[in-house]
C-alpha atoms as a PDB file:
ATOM      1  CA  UNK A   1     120.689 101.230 121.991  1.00  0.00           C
ATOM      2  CA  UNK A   2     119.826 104.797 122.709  1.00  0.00           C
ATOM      3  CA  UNK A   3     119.370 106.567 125.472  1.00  0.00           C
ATOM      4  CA  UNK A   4     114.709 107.101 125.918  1.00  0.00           C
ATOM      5  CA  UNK A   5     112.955 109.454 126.792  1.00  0.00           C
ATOM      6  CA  UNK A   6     110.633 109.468 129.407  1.00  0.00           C
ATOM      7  CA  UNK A   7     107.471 109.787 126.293  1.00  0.00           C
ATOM      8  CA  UNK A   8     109.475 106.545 124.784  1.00  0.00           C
ATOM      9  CA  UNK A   9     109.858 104.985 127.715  1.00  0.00           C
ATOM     10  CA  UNK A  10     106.010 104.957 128.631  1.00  0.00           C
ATOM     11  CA  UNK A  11     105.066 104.245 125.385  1.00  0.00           C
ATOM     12  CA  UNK A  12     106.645 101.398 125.245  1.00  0.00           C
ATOM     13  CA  UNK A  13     105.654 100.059 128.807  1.00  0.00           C
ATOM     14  CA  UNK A  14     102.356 100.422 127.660  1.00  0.00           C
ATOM     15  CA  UNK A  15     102.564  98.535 124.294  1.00  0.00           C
ATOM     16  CA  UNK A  16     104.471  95.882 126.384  1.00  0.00           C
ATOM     17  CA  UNK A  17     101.390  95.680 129.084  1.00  0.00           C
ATOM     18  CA  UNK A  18      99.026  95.601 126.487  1.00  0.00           C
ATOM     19  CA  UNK A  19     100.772  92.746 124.831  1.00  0.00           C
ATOM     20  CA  UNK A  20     100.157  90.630 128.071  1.00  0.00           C
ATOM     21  CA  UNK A  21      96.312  91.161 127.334  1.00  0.00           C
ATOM     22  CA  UNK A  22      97.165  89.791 123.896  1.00  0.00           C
ATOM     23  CA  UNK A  23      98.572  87.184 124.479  1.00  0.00           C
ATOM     24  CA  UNK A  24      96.034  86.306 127.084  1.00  0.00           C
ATOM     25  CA  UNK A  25      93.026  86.011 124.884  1.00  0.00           C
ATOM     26  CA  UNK A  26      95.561  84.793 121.743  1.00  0.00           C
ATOM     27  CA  UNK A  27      93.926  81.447 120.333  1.00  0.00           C
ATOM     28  CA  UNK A  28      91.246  81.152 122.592  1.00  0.00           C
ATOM     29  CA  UNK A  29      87.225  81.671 121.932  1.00  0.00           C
ATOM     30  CA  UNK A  30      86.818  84.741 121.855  1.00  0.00           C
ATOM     31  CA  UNK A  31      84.019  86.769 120.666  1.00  0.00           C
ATOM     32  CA  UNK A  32      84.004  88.846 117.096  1.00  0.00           C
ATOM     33  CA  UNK A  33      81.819  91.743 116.663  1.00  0.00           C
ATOM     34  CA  UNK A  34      81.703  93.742 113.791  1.00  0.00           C
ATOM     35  CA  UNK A  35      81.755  97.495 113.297  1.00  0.00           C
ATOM     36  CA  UNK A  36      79.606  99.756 110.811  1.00  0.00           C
ATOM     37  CA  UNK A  37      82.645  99.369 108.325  1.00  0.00           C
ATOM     38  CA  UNK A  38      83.050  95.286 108.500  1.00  0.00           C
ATOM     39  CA  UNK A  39      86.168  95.391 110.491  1.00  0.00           C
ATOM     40  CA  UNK A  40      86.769  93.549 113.445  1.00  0.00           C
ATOM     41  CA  UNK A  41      86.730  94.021 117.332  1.00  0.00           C
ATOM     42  CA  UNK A  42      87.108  91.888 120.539  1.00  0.00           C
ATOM     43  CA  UNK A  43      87.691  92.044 123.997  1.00  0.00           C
ATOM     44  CA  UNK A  44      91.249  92.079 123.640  1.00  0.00           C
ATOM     45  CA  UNK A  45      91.353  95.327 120.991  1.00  0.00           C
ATOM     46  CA  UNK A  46      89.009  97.408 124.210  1.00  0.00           C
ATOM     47  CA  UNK A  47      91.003  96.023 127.034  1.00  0.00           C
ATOM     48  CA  UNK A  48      94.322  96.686 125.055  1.00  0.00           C
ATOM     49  CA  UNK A  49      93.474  99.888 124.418  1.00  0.00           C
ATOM     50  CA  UNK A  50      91.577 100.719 128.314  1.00  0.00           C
ATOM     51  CA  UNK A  51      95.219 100.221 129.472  1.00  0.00           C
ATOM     52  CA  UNK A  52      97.323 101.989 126.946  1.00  0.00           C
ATOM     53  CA  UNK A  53      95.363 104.774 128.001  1.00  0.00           C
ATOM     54  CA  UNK A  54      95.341 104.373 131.588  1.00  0.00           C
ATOM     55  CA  UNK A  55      99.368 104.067 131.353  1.00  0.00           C
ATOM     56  CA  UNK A  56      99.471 107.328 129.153  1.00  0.00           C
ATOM     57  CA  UNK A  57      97.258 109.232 131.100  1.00  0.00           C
ATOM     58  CA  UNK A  58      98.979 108.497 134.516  1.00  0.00           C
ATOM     59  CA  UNK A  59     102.139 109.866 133.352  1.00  0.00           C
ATOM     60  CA  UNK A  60     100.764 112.771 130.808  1.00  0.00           C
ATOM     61  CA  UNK A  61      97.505 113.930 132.048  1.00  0.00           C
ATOM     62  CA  UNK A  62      97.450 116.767 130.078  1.00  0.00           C
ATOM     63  CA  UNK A  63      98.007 115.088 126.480  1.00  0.00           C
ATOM     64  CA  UNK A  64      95.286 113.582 124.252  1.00  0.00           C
ATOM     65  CA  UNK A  65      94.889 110.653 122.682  1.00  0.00           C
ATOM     66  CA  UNK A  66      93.253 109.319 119.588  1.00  0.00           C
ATOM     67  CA  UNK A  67      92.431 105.397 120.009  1.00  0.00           C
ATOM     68  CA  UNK A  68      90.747 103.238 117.762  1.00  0.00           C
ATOM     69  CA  UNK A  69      87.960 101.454 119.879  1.00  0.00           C
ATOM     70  CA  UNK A  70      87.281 105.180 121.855  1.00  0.00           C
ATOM     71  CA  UNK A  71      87.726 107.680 119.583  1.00  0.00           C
ATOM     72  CA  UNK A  72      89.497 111.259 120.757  1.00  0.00           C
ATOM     73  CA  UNK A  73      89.957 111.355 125.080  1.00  0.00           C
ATOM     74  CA  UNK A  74      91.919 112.981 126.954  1.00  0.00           C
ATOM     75  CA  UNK A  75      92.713 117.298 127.197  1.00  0.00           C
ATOM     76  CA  UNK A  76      92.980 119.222 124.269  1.00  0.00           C
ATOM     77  CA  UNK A  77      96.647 119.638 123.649  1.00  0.00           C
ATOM     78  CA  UNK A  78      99.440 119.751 121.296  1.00  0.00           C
ATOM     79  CA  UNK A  79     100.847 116.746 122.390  1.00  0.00           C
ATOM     80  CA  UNK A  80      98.531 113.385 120.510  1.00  0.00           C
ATOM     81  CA  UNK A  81      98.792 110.063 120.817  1.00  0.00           C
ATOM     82  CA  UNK A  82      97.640 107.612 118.027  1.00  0.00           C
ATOM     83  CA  UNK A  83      96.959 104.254 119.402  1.00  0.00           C
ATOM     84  CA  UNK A  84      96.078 100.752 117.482  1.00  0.00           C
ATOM     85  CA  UNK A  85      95.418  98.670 120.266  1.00  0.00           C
ATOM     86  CA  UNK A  86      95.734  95.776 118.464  1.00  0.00           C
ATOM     87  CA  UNK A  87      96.671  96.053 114.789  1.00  0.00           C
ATOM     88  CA  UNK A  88      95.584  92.842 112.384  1.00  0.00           C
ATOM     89  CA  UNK A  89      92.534  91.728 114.764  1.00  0.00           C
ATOM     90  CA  UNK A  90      91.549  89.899 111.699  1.00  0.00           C
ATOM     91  CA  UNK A  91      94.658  88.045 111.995  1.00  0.00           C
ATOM     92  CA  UNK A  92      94.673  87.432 115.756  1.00  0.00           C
ATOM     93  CA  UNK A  93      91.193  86.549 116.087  1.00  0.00           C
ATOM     94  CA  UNK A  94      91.890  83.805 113.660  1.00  0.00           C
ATOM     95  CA  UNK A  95      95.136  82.353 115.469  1.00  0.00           C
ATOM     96  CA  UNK A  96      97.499  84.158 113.084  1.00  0.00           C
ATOM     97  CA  UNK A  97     100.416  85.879 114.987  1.00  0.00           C
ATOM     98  CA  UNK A  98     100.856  88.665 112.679  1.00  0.00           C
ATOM     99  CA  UNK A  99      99.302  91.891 114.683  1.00  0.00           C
ATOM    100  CA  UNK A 100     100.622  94.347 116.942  1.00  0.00           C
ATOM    101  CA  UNK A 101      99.900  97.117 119.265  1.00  0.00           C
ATOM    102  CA  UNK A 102     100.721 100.242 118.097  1.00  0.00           C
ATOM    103  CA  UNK A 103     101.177 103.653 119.739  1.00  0.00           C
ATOM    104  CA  UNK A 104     102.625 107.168 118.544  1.00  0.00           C
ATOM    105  CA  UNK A 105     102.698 110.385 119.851  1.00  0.00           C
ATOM    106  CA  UNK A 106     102.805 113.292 117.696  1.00  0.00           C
ATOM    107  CA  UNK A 107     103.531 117.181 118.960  1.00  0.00           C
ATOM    108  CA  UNK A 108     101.596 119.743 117.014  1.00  0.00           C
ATOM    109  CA  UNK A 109     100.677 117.035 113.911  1.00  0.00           C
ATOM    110  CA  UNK A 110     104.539 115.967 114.033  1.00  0.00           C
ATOM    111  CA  UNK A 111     105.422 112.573 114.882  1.00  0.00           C
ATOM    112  CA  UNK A 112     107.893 111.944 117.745  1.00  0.00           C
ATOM    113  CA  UNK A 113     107.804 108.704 119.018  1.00  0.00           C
ATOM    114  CA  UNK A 114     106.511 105.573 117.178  1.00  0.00           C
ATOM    115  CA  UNK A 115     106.590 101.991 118.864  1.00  0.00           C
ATOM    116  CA  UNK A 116     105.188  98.542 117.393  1.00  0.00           C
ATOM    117  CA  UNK A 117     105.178  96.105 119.582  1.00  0.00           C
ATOM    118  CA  UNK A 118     104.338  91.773 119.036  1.00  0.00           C
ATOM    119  CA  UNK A 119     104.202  89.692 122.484  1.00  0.00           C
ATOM    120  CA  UNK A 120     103.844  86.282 120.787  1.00  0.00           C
ATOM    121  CA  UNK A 121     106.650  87.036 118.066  1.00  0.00           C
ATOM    122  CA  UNK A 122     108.824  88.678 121.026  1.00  0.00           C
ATOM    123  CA  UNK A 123     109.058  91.877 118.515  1.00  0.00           C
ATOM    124  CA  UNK A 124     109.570  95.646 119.889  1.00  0.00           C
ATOM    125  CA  UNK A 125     109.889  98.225 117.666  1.00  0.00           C
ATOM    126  CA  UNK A 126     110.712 101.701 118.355  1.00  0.00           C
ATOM    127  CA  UNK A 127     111.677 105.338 117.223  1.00  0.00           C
ATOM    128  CA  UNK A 128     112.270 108.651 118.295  1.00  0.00           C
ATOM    129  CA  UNK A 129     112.197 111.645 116.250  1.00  0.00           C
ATOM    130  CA  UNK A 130     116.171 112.281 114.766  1.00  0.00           C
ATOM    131  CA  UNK A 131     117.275 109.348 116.773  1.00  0.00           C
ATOM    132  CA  UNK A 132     116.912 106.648 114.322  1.00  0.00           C
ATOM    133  CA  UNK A 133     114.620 103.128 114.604  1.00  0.00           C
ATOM    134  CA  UNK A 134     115.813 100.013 116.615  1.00  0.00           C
ATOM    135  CA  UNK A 135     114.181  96.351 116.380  1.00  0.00           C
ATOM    136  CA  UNK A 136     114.556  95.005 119.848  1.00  0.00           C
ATOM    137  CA  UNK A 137     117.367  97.717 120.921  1.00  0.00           C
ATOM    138  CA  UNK A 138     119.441  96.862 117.328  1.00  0.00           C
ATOM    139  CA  UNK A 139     119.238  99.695 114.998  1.00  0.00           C
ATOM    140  CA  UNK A 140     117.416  99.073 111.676  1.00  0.00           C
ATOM    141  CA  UNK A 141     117.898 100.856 108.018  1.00  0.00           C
ATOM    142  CA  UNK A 142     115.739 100.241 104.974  1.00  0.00           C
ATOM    143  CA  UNK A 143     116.802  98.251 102.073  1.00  0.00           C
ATOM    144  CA  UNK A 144     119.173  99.403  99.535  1.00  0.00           C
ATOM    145  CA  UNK A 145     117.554  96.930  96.693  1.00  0.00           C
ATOM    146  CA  UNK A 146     115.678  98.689  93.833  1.00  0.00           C
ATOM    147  CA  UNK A 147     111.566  98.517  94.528  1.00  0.00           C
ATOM    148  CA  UNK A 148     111.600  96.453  91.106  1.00  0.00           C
ATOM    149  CA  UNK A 149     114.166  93.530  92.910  1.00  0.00           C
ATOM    150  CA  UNK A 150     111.820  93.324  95.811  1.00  0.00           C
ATOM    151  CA  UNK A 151     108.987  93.047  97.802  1.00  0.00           C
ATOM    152  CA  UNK A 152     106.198  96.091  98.282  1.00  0.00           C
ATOM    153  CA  UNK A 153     102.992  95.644 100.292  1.00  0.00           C
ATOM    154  CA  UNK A 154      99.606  97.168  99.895  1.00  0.00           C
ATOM    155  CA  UNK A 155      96.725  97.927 101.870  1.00  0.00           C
ATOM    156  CA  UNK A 156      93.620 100.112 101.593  1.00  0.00           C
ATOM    157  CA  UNK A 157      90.982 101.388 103.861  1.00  0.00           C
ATOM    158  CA  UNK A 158      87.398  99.832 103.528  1.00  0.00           C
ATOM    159  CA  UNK A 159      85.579 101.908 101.048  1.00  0.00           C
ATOM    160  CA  UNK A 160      84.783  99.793  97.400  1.00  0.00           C
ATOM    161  CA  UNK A 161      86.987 102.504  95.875  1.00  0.00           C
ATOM    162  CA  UNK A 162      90.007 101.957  98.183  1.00  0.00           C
ATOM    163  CA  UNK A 163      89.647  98.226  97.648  1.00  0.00           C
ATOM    164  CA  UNK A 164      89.268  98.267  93.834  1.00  0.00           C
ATOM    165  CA  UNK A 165      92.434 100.018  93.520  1.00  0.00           C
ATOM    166  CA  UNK A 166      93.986  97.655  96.154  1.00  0.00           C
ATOM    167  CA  UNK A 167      92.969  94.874  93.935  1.00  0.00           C
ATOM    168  CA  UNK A 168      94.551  96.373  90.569  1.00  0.00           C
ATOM    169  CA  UNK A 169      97.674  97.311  92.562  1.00  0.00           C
ATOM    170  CA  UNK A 170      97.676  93.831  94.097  1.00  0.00           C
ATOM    171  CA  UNK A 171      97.964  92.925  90.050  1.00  0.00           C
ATOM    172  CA  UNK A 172      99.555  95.740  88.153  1.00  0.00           C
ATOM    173  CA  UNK A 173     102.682  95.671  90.479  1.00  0.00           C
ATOM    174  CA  UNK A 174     104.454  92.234  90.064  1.00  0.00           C
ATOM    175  CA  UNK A 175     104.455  92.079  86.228  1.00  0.00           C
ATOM    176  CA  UNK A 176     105.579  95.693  86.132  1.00  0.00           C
ATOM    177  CA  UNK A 177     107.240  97.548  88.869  1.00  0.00           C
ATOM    178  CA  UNK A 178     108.222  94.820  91.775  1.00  0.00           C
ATOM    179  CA  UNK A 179     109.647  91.398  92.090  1.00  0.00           C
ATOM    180  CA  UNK A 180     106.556  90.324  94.798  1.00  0.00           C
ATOM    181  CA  UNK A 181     103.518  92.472  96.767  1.00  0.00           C
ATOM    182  CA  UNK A 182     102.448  91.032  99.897  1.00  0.00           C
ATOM    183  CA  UNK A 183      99.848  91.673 102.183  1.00  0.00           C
ATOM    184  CA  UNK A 184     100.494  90.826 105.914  1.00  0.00           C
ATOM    185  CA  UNK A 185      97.052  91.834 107.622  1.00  0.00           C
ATOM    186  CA  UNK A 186      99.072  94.228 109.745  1.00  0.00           C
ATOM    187  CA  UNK A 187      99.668  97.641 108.564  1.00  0.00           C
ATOM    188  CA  UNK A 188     101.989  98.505 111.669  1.00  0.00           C
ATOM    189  CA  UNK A 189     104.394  95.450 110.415  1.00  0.00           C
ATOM    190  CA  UNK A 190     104.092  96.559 106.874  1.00  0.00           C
ATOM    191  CA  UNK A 191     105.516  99.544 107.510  1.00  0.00           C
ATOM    192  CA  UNK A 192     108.043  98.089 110.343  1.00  0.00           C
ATOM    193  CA  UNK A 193     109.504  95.869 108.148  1.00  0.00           C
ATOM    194  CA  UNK A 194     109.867  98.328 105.438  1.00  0.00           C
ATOM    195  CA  UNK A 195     112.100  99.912 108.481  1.00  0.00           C
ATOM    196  CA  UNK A 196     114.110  97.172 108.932  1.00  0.00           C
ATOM    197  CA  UNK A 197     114.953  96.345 104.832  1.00  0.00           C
ATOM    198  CA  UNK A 198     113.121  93.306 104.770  1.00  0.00           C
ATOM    199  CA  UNK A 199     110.561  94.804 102.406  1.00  0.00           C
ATOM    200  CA  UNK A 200     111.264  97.339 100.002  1.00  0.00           C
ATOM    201  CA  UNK A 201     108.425  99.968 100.001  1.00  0.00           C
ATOM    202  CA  UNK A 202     104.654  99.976 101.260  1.00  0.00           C
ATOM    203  CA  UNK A 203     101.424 101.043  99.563  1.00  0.00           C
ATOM    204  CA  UNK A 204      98.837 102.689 102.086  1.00  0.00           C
ATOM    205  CA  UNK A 205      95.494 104.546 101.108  1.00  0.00           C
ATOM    206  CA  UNK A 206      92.046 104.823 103.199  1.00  0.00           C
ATOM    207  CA  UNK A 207      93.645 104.534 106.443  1.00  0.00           C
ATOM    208  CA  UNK A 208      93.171 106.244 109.690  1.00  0.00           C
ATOM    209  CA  UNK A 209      96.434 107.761 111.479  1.00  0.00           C
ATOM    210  CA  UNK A 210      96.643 105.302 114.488  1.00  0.00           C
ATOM    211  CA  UNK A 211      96.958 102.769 111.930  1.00  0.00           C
ATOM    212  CA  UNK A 212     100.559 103.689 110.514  1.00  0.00           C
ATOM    213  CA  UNK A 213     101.554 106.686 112.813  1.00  0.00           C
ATOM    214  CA  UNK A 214     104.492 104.478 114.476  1.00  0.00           C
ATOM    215  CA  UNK A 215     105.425 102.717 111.337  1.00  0.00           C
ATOM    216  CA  UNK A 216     105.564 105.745 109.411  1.00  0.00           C
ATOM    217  CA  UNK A 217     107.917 107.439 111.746  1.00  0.00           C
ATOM    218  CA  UNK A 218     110.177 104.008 111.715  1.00  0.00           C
END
């Protein structure tokens, strides 16, 4: 286990607090609305993400952060956070247990500190820049199998272009360049277990940066 810094260390108090809201509202009734682009929100994504904030903010007031139920908040600054309050709503608001909250921080556009965090799976995730990626404190490598003996997932933003080529992806890729493709409903554990070798690669287009800024530094 390494030794955190403080940016680490708040990041993931504040994936671990808003996990407690997730698992609060997990399989109950809760309300869906959808967004301009079809996607799903609920209480839990806003109240997730009202805390993550209020954590961040009490310890860097200066930094900014990019969240996405609130858009940009925060000072201008070098230092950005990218937070996924609750990654896979789709998922959780049907009583699946594969999402996540997901927070990064990037200094001037470079990624520093990553964590991906699942309160009903008991899963933390976490990197610093140079310092390597750890899976509940055990430090994770990716796989050492060829792409074509194993498994790659795909996902695409929301535009009919980014799903059309999701779709012939979703098809080209096991009779040609992979063993299996998967889709999990979770980009931040698509790219976590890619970190840990489980999978062997991931396939990402369309996306917005709070959805893989963590997993792509794992």
């Amino acid at each position: 286990m390494q030794d955190k810094s403080k940016s680490l260390e708040v990041a993931i108090k504040a994936a671990q607090e808003a996990g407690k809201i997730l698992e609060k509202y997990f399989e109950t009734e809760i309300l869906k609305e959808f967004k301009e682009d079809a996607s799903i929100t609920t209480i839990a994504d806003k109240e997730s993400e009202e805390l993550i904030k209020k954590i961040i903010l009490e310890n860097f007031p200066e930094h900014s952060i990019l969240g996405e139920e609130t858009g940009m908040t925060g000072e201008q600054s070098d230092y950005v956070w990218h937070v996924d309050p609750l990654d896979g709503t789709r998922n959780y608001s049907n009583g699946i247990p594969l999402f996540a909250v997901s927070i990064a921080l990037a200094y001037k556009r470079e990624l520093i500190v990553g964590v991906i965090h699942n309160p009903n799976l008991n899963t933390l995730f976490y990197a610093e820049k140079g310092k390597g990626a750890y899976w509940n404190d055990k430090k994770i490598h990716v796989s050492k199998d060829e792409a074509k003996k194993g498994i790659v997932t795909v996902a695409s933003g929301k535009m009919p272009a980014h799903k059309e080529l999701r779709r012939n992806l979703m098809h080209y890729l096991p009779d040609n360049v992979v063993s299996a493709v998967r889709d999990f409903g979770c980009t931040a554990f698509d790219l976590a277990y890619v970190a840990r070798g489980s999978t062997e690669a991931d396939i990402k287009f369309g996306l917005s940066s709070y959805d893989f800024a963590a997993g792509l530094l794992l």
